[in-house]
PDB file of N, CA and C in Angstrom:
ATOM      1  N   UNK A   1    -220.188 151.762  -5.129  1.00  0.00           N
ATOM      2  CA  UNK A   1    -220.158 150.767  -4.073  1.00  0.00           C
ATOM      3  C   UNK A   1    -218.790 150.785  -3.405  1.00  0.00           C
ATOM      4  N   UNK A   2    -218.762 150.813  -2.204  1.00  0.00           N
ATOM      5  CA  UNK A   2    -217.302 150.876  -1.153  1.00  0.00           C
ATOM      6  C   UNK A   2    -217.772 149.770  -0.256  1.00  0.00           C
ATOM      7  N   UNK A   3    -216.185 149.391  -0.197  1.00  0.00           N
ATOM      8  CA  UNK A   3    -215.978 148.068   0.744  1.00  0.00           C
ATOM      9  C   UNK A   3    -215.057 149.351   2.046  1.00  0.00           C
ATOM     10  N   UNK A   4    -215.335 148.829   3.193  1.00  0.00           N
ATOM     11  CA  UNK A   4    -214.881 148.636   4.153  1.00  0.00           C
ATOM     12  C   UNK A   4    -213.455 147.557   4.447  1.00  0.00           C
ATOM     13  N   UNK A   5    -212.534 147.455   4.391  1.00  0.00           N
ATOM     14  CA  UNK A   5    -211.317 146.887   4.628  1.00  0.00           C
ATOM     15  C   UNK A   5    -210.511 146.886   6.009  1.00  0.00           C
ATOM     16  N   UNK A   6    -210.805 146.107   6.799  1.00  0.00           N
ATOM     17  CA  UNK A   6    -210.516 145.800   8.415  1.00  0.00           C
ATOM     18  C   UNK A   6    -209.292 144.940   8.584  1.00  0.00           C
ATOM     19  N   UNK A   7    -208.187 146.081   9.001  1.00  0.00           N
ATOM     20  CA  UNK A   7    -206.991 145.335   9.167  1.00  0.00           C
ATOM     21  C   UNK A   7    -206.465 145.115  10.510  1.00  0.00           C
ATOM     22  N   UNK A   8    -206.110 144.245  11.314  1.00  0.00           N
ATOM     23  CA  UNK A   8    -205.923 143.793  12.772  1.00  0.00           C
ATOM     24  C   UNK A   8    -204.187 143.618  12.789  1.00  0.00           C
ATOM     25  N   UNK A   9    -203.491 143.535  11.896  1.00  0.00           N
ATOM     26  CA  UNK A   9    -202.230 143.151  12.097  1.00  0.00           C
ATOM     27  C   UNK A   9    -201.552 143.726  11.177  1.00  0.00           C
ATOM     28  N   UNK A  10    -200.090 143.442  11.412  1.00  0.00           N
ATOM     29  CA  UNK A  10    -199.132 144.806  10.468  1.00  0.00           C
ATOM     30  C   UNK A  10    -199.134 144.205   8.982  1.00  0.00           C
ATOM     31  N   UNK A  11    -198.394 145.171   7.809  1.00  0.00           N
ATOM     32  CA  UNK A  11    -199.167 145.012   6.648  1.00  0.00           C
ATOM     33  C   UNK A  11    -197.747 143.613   6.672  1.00  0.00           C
ATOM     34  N   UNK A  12    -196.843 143.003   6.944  1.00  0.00           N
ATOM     35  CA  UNK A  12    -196.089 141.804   6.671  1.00  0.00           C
ATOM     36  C   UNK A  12    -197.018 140.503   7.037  1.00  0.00           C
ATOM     37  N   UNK A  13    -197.972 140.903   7.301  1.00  0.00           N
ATOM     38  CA  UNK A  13    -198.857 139.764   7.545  1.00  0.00           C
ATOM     39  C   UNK A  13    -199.770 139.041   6.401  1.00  0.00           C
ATOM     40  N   UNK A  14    -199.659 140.184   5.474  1.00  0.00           N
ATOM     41  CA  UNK A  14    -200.416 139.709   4.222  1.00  0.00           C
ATOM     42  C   UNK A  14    -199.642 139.841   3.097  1.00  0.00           C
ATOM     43  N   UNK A  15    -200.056 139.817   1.588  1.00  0.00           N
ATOM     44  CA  UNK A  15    -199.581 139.791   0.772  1.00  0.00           C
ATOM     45  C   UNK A  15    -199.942 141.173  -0.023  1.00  0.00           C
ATOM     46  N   UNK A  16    -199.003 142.088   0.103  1.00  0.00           N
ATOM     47  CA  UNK A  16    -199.072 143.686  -0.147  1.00  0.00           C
ATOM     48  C   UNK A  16    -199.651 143.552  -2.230  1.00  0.00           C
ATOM     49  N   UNK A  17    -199.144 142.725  -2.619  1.00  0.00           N
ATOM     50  CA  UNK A  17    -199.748 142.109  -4.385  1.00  0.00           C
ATOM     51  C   UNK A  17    -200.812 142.351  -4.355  1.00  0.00           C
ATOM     52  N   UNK A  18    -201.555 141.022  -3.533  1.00  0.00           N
ATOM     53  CA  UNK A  18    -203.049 141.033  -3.384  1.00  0.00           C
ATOM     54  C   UNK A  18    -203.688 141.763  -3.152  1.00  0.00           C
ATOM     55  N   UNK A  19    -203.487 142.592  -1.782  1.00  0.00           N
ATOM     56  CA  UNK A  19    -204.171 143.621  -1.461  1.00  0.00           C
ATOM     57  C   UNK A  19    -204.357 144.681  -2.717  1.00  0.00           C
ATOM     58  N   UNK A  20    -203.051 144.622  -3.161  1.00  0.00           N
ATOM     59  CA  UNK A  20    -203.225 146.038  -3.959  1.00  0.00           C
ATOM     60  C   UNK A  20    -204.076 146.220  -5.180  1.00  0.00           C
ATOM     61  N   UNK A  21    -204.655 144.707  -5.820  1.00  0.00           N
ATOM     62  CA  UNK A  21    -204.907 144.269  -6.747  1.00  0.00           C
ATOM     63  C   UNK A  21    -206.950 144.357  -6.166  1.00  0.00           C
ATOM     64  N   UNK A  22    -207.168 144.276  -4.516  1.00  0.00           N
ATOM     65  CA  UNK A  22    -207.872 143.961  -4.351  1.00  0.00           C
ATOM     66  C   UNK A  22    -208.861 145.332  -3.689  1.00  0.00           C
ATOM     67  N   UNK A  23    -208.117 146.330  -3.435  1.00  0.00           N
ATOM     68  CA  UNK A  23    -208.774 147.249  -2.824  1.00  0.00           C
ATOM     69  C   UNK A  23    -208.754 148.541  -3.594  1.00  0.00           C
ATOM     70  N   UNK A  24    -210.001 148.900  -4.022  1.00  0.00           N
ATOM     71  CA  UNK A  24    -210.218 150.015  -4.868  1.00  0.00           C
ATOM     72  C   UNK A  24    -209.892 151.299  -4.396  1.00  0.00           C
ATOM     73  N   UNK A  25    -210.004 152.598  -5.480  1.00  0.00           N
ATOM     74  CA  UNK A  25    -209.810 153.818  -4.495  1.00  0.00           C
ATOM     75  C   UNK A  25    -210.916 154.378  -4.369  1.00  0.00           C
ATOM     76  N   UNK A  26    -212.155 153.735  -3.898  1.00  0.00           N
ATOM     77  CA  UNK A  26    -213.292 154.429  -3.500  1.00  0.00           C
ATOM     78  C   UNK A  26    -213.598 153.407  -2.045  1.00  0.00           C
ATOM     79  N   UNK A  27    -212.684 151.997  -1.922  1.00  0.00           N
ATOM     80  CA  UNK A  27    -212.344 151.692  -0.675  1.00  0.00           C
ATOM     81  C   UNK A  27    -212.012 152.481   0.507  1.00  0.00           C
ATOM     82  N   UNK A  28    -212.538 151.675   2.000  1.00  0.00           N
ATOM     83  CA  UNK A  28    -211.720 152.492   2.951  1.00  0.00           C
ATOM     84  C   UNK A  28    -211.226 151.433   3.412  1.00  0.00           C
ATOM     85  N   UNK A  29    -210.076 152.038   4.435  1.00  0.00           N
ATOM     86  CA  UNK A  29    -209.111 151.131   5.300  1.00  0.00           C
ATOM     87  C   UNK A  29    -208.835 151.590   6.686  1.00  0.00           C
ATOM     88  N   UNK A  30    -209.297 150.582   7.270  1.00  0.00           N
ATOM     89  CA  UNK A  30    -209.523 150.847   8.928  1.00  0.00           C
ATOM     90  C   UNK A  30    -208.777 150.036   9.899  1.00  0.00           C
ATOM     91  N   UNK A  31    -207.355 150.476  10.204  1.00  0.00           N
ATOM     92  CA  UNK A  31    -206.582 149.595  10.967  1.00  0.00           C
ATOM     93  C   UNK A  31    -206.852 149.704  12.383  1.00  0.00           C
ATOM     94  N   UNK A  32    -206.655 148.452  13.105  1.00  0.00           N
ATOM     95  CA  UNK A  32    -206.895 148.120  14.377  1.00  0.00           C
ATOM     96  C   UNK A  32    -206.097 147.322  14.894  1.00  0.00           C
ATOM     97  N   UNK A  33    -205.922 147.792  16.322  1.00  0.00           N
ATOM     98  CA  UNK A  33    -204.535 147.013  17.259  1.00  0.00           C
ATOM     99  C   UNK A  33    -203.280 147.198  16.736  1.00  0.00           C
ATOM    100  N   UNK A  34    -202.448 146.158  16.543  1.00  0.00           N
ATOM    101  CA  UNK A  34    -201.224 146.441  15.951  1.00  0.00           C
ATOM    102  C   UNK A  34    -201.192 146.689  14.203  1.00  0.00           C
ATOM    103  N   UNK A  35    -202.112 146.600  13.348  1.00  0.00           N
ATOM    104  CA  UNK A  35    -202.187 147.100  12.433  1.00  0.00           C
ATOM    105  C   UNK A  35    -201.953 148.552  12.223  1.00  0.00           C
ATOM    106  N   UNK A  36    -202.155 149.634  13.339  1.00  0.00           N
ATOM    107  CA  UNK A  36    -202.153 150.502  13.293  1.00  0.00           C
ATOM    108  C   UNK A  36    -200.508 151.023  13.684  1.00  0.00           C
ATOM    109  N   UNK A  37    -199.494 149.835  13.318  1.00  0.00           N
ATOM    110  CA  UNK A  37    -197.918 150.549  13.896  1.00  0.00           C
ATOM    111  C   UNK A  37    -197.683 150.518  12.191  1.00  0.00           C
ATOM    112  N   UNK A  38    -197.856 149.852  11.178  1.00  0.00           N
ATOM    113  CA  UNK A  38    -198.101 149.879   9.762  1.00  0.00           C
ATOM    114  C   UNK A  38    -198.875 150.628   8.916  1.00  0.00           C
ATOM    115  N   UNK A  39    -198.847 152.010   9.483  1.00  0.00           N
ATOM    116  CA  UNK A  39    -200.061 152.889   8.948  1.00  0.00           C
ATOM    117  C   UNK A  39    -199.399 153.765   8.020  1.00  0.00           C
ATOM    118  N   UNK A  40    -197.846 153.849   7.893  1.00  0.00           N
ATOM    119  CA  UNK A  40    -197.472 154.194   6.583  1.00  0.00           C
ATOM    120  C   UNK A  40    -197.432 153.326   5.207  1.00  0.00           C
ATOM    121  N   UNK A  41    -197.370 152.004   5.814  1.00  0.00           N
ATOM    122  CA  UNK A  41    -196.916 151.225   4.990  1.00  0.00           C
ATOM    123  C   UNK A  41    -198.420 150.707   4.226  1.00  0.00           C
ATOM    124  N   UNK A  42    -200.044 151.213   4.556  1.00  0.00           N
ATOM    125  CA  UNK A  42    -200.909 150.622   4.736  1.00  0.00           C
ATOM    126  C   UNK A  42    -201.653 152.262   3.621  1.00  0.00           C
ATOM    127  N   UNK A  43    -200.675 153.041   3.556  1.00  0.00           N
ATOM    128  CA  UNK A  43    -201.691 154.616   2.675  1.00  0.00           C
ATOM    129  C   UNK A  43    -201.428 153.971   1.588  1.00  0.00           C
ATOM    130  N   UNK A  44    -200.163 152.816   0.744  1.00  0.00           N
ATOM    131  CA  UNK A  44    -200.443 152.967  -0.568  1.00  0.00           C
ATOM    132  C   UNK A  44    -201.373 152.178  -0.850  1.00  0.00           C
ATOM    133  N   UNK A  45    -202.412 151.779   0.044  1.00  0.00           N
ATOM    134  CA  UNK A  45    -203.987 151.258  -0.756  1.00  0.00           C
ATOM    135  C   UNK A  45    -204.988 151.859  -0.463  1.00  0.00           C
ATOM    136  N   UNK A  46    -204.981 152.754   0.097  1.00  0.00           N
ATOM    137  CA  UNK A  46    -206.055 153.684   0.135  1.00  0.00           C
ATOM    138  C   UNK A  46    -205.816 155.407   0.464  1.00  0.00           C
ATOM    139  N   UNK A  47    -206.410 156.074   0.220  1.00  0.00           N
ATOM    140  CA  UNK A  47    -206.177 157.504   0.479  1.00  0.00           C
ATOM    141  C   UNK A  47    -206.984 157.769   1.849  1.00  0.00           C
ATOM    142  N   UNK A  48    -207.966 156.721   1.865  1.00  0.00           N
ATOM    143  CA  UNK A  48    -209.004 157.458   2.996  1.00  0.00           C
ATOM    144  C   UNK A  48    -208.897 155.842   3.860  1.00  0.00           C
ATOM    145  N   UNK A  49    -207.648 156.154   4.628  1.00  0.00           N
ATOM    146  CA  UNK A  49    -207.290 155.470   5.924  1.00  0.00           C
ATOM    147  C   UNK A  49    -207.203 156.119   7.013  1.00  0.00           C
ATOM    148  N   UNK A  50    -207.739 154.988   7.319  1.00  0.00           N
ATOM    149  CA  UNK A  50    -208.843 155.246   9.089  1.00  0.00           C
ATOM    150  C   UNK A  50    -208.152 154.625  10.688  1.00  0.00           C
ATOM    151  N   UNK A  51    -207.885 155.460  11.356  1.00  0.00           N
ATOM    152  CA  UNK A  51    -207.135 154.007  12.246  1.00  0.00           C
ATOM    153  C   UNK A  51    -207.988 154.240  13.807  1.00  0.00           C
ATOM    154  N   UNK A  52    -208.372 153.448  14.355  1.00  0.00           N
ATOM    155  CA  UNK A  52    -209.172 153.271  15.685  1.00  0.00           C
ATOM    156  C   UNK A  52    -208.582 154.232  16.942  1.00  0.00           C
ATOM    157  N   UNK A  53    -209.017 155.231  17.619  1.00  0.00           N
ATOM    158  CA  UNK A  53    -208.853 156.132  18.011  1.00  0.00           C
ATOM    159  C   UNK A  53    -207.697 155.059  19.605  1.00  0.00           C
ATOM    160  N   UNK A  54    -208.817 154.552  20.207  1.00  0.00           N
ATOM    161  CA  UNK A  54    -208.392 153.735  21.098  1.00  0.00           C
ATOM    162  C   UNK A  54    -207.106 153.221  20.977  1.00  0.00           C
ATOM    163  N   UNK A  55    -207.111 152.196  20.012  1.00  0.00           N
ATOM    164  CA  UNK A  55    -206.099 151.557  19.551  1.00  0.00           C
ATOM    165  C   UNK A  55    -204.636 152.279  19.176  1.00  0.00           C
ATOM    166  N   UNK A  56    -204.662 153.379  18.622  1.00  0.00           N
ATOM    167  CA  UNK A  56    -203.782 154.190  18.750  1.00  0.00           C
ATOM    168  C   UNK A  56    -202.943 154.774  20.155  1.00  0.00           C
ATOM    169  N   UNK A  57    -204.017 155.246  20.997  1.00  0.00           N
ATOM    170  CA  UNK A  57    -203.858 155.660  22.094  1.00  0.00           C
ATOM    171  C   UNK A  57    -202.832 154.730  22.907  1.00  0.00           C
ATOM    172  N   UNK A  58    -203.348 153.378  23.214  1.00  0.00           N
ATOM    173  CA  UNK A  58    -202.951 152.517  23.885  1.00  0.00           C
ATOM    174  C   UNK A  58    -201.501 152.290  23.422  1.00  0.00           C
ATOM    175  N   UNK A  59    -201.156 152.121  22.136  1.00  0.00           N
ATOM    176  CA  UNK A  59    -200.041 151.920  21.458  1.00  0.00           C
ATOM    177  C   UNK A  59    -199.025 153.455  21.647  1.00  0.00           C
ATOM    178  N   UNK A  60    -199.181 154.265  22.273  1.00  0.00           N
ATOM    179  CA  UNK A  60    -198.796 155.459  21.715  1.00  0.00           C
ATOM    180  C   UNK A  60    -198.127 155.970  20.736  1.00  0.00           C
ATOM    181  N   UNK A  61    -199.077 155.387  19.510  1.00  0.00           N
ATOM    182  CA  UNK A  61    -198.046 155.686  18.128  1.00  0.00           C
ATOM    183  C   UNK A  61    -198.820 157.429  17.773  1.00  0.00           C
ATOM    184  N   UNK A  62    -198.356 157.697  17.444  1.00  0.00           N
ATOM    185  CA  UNK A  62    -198.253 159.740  16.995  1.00  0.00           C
ATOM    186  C   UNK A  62    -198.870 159.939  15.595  1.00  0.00           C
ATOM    187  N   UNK A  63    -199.868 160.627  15.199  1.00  0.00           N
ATOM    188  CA  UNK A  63    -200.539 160.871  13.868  1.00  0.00           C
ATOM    189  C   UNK A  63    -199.782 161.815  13.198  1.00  0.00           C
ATOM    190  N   UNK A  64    -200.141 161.453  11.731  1.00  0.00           N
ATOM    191  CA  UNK A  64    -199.024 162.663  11.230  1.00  0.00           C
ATOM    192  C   UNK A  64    -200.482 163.495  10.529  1.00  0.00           C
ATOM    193  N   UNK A  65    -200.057 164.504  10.191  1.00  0.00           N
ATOM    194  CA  UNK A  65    -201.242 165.480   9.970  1.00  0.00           C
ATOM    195  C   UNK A  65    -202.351 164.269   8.765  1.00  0.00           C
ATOM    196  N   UNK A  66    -201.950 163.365   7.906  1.00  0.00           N
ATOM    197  CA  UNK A  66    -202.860 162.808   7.190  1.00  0.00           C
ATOM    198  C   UNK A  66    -203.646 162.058   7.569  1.00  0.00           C
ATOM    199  N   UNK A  67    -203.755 161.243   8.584  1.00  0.00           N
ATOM    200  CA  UNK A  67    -203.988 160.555   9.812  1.00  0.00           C
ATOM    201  C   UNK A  67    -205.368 160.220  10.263  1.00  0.00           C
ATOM    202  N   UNK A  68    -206.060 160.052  10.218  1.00  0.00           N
ATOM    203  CA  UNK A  68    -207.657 160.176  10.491  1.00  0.00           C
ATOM    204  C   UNK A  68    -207.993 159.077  11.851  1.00  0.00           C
ATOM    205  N   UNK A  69    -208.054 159.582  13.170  1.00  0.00           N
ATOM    206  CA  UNK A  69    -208.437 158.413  14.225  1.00  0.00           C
ATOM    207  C   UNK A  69    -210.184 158.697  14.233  1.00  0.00           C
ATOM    208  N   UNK A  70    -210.492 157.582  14.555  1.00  0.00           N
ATOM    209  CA  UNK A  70    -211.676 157.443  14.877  1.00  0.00           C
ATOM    210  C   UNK A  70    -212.564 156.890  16.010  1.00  0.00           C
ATOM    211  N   UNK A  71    -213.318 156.981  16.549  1.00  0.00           N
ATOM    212  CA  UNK A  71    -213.839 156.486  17.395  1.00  0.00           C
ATOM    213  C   UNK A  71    -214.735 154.688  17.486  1.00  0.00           C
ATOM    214  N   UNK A  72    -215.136 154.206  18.217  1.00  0.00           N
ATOM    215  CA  UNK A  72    -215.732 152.990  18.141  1.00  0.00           C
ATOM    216  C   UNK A  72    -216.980 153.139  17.491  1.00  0.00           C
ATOM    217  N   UNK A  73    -217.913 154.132  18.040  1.00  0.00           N
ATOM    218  CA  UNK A  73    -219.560 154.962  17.497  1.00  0.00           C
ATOM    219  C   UNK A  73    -218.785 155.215  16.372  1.00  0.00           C
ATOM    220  N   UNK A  74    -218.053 155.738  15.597  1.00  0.00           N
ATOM    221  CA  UNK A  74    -217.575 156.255  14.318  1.00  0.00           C
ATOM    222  C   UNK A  74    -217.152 154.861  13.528  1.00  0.00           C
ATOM    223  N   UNK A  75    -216.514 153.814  14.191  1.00  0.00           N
ATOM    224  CA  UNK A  75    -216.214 152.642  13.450  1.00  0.00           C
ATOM    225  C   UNK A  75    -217.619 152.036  13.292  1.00  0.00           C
ATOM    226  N   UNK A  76    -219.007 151.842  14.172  1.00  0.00           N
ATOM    227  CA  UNK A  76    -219.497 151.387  13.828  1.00  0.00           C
ATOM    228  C   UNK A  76    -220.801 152.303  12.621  1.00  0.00           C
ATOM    229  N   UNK A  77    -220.423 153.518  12.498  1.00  0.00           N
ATOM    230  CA  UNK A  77    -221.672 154.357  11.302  1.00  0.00           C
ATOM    231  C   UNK A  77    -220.975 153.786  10.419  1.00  0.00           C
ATOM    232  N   UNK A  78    -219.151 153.584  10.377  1.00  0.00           N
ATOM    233  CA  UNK A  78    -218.663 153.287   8.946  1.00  0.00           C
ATOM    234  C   UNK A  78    -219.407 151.836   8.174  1.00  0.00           C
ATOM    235  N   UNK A  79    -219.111 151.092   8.823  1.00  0.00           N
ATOM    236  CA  UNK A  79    -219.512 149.966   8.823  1.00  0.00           C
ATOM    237  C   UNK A  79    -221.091 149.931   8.539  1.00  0.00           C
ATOM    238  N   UNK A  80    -222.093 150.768   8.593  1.00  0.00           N
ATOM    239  CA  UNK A  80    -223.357 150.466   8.032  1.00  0.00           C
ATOM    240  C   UNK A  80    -223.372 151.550   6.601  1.00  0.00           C
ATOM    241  N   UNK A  81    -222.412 152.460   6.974  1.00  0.00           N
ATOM    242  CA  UNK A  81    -222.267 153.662   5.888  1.00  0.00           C
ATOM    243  C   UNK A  81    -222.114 152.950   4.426  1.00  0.00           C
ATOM    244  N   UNK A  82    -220.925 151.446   4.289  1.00  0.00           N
ATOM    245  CA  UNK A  82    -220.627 150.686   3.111  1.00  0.00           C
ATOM    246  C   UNK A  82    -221.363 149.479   2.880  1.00  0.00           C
ATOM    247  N   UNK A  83    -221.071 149.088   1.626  1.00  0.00           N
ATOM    248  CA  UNK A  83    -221.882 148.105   0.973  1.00  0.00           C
ATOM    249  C   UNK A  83    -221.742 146.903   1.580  1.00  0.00           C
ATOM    250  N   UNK A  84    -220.385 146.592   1.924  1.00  0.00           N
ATOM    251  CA  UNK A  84    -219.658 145.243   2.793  1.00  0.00           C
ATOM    252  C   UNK A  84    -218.112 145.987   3.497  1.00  0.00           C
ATOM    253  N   UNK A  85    -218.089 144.985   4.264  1.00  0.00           N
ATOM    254  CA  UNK A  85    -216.577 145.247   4.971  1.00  0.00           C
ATOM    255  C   UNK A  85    -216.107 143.418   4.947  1.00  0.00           C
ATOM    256  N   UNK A  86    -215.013 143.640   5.109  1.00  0.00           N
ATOM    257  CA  UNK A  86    -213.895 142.666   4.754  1.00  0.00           C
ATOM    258  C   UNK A  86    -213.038 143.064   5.996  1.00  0.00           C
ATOM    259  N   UNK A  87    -212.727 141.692   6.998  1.00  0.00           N
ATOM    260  CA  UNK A  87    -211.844 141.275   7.748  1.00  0.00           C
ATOM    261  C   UNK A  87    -211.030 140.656   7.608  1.00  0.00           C
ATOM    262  N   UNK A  88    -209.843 141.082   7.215  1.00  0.00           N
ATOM    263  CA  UNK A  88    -208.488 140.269   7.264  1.00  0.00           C
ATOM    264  C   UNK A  88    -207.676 140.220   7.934  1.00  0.00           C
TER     265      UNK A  88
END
């Protein structure tokens, strides 16, 4: 079973403890908007982080080869692909 994990804002917005305590490694993590300027700080809870293709763009932040952007049609297969997703 995989959760989906939907992050909208940079990782100082939450409590990096919790999270870490809370998101498995068969979790994914899918940052959006300014969540996505925290996308180093956001790999040590998951390996298979995802960040919104758009959202990137607009921001012009730069992928580093580990990087995975995705599309909106691609955010939404993820999202039926898992058991639940979680918005924080």
């Amino acid at each position: 079973m995989s959760t989906l994990h939907i992050f909208s804002k940079t990782l100082n917005n939450y409590c990096a403890n919790q999270l870490g305590n809370l998101i498995r490694p068969t979790d994914k993590v899918l940052l959006l908007g300014d969540a996505c300027f925290s996308k180093k700080q956001f790999k040590q809870f998951s390996g298979s982080l995802l960040l919104l293709a758009q959202d990137i763009t607009v921001r012009a932040i730069t992928l580093s080869d580990n990087d995975t952007a995705i599309s909106y049609e691609e955010f939404v297969a993820l999202t039926l692909s898992t058991n639940q997703s979680i918005t924080w």
